[in-house]
C-alpha atoms as a PDB file:
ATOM      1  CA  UNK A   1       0.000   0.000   0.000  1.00  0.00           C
ATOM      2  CA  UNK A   2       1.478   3.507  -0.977  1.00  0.00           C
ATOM      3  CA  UNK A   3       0.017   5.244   2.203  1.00  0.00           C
ATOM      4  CA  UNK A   4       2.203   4.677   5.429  1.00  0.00           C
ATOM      5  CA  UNK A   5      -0.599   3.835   7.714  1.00  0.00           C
ATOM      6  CA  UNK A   6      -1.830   0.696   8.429  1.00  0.00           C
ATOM      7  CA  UNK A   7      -5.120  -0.039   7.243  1.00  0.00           C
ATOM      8  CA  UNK A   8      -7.083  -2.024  10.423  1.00  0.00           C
ATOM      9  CA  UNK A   9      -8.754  -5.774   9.710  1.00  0.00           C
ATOM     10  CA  UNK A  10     -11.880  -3.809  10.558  1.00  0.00           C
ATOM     11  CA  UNK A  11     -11.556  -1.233   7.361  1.00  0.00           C
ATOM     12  CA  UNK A  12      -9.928  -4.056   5.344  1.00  0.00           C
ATOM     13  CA  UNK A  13     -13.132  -5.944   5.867  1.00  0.00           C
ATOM     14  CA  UNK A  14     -15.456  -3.323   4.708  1.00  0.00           C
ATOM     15  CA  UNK A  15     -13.472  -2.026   2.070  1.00  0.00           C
ATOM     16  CA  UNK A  16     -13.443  -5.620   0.749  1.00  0.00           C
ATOM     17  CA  UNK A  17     -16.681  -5.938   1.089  1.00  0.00           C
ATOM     18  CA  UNK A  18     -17.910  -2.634  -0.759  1.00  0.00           C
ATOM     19  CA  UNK A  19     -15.451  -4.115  -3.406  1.00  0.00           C
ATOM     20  CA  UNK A  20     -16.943  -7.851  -3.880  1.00  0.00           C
ATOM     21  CA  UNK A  21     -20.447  -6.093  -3.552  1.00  0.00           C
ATOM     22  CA  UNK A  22     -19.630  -4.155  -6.342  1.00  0.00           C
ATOM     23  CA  UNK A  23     -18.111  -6.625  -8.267  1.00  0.00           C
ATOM     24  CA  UNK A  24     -21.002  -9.209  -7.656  1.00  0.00           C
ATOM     25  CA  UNK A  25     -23.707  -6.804  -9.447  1.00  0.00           C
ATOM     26  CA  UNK A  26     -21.595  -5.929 -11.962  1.00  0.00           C
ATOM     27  CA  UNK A  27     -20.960 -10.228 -12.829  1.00  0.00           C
ATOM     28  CA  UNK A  28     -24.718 -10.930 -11.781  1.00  0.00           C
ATOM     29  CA  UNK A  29     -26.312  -7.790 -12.917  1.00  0.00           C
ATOM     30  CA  UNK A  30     -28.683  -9.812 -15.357  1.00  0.00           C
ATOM     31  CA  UNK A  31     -29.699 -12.402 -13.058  1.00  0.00           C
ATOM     32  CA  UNK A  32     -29.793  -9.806 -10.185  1.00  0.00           C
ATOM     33  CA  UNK A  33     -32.203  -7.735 -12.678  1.00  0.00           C
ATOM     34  CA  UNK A  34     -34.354 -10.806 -13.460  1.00  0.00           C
ATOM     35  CA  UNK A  35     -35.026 -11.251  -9.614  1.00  0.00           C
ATOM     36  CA  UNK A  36     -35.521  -7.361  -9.174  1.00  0.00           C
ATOM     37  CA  UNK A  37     -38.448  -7.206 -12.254  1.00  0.00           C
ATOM     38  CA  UNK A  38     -39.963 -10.997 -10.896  1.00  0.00           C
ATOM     39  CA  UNK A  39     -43.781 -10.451  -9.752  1.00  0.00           C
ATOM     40  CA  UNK A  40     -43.106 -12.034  -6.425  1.00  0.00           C
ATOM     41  CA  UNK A  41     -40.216  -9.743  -5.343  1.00  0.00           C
ATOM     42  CA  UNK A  42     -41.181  -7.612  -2.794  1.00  0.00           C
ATOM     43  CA  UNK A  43     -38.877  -4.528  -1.801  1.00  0.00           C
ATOM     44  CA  UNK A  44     -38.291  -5.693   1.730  1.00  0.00           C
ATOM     45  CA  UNK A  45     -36.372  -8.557  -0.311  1.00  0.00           C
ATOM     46  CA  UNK A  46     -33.790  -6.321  -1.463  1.00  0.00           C
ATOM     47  CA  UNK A  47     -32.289  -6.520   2.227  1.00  0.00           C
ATOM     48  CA  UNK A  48     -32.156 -10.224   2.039  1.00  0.00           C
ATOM     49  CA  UNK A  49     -30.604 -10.117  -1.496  1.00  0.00           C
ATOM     50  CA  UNK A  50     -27.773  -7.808  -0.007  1.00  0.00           C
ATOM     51  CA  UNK A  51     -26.978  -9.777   3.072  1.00  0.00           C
ATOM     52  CA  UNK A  52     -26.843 -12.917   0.628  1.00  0.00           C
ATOM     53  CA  UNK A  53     -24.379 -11.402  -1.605  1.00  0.00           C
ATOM     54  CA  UNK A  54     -22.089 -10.428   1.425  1.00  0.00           C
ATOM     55  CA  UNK A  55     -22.453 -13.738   2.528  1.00  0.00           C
ATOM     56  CA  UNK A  56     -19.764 -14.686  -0.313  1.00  0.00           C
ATOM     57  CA  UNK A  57     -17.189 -12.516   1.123  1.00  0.00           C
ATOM     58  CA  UNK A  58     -16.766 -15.032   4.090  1.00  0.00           C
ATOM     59  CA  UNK A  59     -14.645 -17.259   1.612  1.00  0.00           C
ATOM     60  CA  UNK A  60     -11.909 -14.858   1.026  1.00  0.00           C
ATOM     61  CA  UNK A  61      -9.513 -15.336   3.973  1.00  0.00           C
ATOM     62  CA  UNK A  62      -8.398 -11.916   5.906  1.00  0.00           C
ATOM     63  CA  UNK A  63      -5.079 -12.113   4.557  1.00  0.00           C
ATOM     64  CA  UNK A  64      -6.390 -12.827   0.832  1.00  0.00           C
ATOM     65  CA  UNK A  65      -9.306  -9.328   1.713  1.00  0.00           C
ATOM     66  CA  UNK A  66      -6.093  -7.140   2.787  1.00  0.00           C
ATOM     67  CA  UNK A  67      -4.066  -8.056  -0.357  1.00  0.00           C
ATOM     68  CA  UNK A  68      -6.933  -7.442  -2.838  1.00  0.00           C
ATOM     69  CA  UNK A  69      -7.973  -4.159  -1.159  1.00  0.00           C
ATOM     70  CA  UNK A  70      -4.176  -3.168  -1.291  1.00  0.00           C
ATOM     71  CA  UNK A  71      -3.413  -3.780  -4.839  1.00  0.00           C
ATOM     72  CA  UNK A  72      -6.873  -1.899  -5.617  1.00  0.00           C
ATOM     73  CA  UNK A  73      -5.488   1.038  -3.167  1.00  0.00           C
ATOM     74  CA  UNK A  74      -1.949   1.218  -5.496  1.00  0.00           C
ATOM     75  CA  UNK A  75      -3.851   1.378  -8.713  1.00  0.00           C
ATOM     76  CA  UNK A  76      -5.472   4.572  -7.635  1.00  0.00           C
END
């Protein structure tokens, strides 16, 4: 990382996470779409979509999180 200060586990984790949830709806953005426009889906849904999608961050180790948010923070 190009900054001097340590980032902590806590702002790795989120920063990760705002990353993979962006990444997600960009890959899924069809699908995600398709759900979104279904006749069922109800807007209190969109909470449970969100917490779903975050759920995928738990296989990324906190280790493999800090690297990927550090090579993001150098290509700035």
């Amino acid at each position: 990382m190009s900054d001097s200060k340590q980032m902590s586990q806590q702002e790795v984790a989120s920063e990760f996470t705002s990353y993979y949830l962006q990444r997600a709806t960009k890959e899924f953005a069809e699908d995600l779409d398709k759900v979104r426009t279904a006749d069922d889906f109800k807007n209190d849904a969109i909470h449970l979509l969100v917490n779903a999608l975050q759920q995928g961050t738990a296989l990324f180790s906190p280790e493999e999180q800090r690297r990927i948010v550090e090579s993001g923070a150098e290509r700035k």
